[in-house]
Every structure is written in C-alpha cells, then in structure tokens.
C-alpha atoms as a PDB file:
ATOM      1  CA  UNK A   1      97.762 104.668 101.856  1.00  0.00           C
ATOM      2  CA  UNK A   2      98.138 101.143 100.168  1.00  0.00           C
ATOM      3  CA  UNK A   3      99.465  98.027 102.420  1.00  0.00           C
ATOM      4  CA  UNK A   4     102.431  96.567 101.941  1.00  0.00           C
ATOM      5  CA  UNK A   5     101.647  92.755 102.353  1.00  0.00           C
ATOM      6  CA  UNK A   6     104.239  89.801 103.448  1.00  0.00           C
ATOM      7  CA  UNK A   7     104.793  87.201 100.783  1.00  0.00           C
ATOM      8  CA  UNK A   8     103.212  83.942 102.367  1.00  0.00           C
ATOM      9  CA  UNK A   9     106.514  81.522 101.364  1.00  0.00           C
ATOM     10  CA  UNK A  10     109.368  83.963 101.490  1.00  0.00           C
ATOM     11  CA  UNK A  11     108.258  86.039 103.925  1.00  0.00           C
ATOM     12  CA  UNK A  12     109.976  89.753 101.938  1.00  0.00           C
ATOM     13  CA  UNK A  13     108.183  92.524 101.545  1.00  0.00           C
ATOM     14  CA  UNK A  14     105.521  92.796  98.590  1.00  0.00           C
ATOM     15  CA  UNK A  15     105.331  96.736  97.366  1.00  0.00           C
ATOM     16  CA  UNK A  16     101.917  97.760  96.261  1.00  0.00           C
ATOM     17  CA  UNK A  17     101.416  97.292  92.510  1.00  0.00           C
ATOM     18  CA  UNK A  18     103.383  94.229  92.584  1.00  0.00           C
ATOM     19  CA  UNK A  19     103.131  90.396  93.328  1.00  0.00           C
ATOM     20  CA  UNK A  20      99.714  88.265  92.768  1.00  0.00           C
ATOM     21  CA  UNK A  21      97.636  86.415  94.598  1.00  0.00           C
ATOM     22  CA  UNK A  22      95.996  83.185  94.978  1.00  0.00           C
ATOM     23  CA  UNK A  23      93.171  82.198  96.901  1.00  0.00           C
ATOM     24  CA  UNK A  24      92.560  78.695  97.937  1.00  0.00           C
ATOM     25  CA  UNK A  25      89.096  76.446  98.243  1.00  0.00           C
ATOM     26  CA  UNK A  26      88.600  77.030 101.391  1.00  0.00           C
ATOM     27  CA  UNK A  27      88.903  81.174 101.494  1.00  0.00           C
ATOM     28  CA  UNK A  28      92.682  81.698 102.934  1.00  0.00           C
ATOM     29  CA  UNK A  29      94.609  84.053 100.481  1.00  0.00           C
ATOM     30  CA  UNK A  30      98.124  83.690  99.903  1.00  0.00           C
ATOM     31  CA  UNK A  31     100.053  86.578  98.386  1.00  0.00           C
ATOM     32  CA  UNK A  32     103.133  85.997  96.544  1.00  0.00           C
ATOM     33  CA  UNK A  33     106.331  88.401  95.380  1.00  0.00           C
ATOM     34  CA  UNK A  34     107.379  86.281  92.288  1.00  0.00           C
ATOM     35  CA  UNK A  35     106.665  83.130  90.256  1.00  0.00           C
ATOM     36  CA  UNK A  36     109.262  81.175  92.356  1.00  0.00           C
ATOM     37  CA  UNK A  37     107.305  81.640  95.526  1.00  0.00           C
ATOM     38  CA  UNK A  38     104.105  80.460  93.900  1.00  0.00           C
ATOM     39  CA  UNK A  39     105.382  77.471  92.304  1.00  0.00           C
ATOM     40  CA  UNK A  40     107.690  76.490  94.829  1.00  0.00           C
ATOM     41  CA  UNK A  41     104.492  76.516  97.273  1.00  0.00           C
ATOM     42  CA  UNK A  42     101.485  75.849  94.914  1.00  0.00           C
ATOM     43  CA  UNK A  43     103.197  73.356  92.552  1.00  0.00           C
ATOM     44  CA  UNK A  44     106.094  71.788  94.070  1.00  0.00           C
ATOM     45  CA  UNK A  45     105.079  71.845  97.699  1.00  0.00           C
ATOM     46  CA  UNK A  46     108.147  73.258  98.850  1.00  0.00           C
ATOM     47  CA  UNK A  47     108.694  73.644 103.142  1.00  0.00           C
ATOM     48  CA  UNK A  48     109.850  77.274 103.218  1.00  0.00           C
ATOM     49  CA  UNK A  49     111.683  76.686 106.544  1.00  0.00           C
ATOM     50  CA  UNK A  50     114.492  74.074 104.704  1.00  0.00           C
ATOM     51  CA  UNK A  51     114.930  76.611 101.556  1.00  0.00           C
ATOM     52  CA  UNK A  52     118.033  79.061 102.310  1.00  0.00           C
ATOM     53  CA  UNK A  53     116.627  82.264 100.932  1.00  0.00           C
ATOM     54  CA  UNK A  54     113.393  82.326 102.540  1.00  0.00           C
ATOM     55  CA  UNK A  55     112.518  84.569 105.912  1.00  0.00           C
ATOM     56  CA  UNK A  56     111.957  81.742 107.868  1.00  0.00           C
ATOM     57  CA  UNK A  57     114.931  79.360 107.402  1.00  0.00           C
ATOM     58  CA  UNK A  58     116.910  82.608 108.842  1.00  0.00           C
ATOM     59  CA  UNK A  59     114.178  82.656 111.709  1.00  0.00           C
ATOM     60  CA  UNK A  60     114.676  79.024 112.660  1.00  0.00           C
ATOM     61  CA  UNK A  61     118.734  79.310 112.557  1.00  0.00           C
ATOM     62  CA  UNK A  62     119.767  82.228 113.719  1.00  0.00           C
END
C-alpha cells in the first residue's frame, strides 16, 4: 500500500504518484504538493503560518 505523505509548507495531503521532493544538505526531506509550495519555501522563504491557505495558519487561528 503506498503512503500518502503531508506536504511540508501547506500541510494537504500529497496522493501517491504526485508531488516531488527535495532533500536538503543536511539529510531532512521535504515533500511538496505543487510548485507554489516549493518556491514559496525553497526560494522565497515564505513563513507558512502568516499565508492564508496553508494548514497551519488555520491551526494557529482557529
């Protein structure tokens, strides 16, 4: 049975077959849904927590 593995900015779902992933120097793998959790992460060094559409802005407010 494949795993179905969280999306490390948005925090949704990733179906198997889908997604990519990117592993950093220092070993820790980071699994994304789309481009615009990758870049927003990788490239722009977004804070998921102050973005409206990710998992864990809903956490932190309810």
């Amino acid at each position: 049975m494949p795993k179905v593995y969280e999306c490390s900015f948005c925090g949704r779902p990733i179906p198997p077959g889908t997604g990519s992933v990117y592993v950093r120097r220092d070993g820790k793998i980071l699994r994304f849904c789309s481009r615009r959790c990758r870049v927003s992460m990788i490239e722009l060094k977004r804070d998921p927590r102050k973005l409206k559409w990710t998992k864990f802005y809903r956490g932190r407010r309810g």
